[in-house]
Protein backbone atom coordinates (compact mmCIF):
# COMPACT_ATOMS: atom_id res chain seq x y z
CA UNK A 1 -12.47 -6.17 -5.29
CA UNK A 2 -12.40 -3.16 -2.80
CA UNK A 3 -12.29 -5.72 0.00
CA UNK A 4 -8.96 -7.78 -2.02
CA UNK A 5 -7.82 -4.11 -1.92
CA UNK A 6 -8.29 -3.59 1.71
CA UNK A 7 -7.28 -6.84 2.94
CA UNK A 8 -3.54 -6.04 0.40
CA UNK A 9 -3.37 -2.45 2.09
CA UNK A 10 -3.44 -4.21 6.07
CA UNK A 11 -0.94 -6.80 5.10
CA UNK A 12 1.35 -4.75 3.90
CA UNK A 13 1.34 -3.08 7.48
CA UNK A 14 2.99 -5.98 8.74
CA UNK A 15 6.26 -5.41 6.35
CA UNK A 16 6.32 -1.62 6.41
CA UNK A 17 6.15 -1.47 10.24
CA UNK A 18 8.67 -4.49 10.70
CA UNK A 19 11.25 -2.46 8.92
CA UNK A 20 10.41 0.73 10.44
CA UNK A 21 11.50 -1.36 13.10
CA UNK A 22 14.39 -2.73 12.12
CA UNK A 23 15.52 0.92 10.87
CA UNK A 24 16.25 1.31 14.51
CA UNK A 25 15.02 4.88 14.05
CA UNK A 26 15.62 5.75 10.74
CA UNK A 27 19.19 5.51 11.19
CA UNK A 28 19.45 2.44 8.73
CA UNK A 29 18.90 3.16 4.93
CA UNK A 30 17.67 0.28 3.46
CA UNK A 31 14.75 -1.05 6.29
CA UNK A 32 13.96 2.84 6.71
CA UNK A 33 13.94 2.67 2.14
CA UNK A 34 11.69 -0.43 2.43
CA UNK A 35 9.47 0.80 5.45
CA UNK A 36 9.04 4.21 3.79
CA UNK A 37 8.26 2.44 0.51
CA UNK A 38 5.81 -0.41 1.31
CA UNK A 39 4.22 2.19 4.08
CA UNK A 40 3.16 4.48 0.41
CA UNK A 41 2.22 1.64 -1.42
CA UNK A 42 0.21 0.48 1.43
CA UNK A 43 -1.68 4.14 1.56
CA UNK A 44 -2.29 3.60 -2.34
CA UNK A 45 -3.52 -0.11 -1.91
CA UNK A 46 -6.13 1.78 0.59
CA UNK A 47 -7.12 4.66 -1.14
CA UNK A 48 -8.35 1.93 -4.01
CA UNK A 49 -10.57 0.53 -1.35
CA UNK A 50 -12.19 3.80 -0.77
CA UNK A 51 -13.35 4.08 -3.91
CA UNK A 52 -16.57 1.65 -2.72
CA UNK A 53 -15.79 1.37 0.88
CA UNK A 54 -17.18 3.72 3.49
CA UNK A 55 -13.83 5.17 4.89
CA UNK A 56 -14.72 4.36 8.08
CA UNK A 57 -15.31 0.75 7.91
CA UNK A 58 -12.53 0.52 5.72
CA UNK A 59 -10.14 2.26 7.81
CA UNK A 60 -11.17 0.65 11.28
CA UNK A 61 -10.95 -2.77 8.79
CA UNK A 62 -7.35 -1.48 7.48
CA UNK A 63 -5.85 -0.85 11.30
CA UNK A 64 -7.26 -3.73 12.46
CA UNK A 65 -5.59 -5.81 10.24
CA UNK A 66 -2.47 -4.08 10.86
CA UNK A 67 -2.70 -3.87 14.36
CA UNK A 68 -3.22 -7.62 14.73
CA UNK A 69 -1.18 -8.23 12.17
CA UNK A 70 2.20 -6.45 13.55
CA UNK A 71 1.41 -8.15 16.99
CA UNK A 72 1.75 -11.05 15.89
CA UNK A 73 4.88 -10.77 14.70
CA UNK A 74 6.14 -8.51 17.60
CA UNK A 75 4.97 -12.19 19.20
CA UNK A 76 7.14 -14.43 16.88
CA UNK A 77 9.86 -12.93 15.84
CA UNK A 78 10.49 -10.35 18.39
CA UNK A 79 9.27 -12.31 21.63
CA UNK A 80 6.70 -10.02 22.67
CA UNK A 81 4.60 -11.02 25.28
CA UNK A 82 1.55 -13.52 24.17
CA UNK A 83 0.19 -13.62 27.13
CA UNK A 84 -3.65 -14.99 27.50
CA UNK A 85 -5.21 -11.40 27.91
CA UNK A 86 -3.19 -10.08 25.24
CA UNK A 87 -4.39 -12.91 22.83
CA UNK A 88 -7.80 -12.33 23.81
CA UNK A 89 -7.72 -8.56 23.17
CA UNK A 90 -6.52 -9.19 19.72
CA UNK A 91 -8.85 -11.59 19.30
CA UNK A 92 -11.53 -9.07 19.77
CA UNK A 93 -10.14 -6.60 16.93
CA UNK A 94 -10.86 -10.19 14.40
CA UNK A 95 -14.23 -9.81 16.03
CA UNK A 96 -14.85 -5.87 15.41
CA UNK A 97 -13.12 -6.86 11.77
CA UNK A 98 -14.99 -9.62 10.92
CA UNK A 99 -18.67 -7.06 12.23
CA UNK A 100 -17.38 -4.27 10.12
CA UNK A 101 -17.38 -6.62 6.69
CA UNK A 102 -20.13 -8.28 7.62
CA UNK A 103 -22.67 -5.28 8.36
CA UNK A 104 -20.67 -3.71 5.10
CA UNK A 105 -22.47 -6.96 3.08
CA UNK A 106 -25.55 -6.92 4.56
């Protein structure tokens, strides 16, 4: 279950970080409400992993996630650059994510 838990907390990073986005610096109430909001509940999703996860596998798991997962949509809905080495650089933090679980089962 701690892994549902983790895999919850790094999705999440994709909505609060889109609205922190579209807040366009706080200065918009309700993506900075919902940003603000999912960004707690995302903390809490975490902290439930952490009650069997090492913290640092699940944290490097829980950034990873996010950071891959927010690229991606900087890529598709913002037009951010998806450009071969950038691909391949995220494709390397799937990698390191994928590792982490798998030495965390073994």
């Amino acid at each position: 279950m701690a892994w549902v838990f983790l895999l919850i907390a790094g999705l999440t990073e994709l909505v609060w970080a889109t609205a922190l986005k579209q807040s366009d610096g706080l200065t918009r109430l309700w993506p900075t409400v919902i940003g603000l909001s999912v960004a707690l509940l995302s903390v809490i999703v975490l902290s439930l992993s952490l009650r069997t996860l090492p913290v640092g596998t699940a944290y490097a798991v829980f950034v990873g996630l996010g950071a891959l997962g927010v690229a991606l949509v900087g890529m598709v809905a913002f037009g951010e650059s998806a450009s071969p080495a950038r691909l391949a650089f995220l494709g390397l933090i799937v990698v390191g994510v994928i590792g982490l679980q798998v030495l965390e089962g073994s």
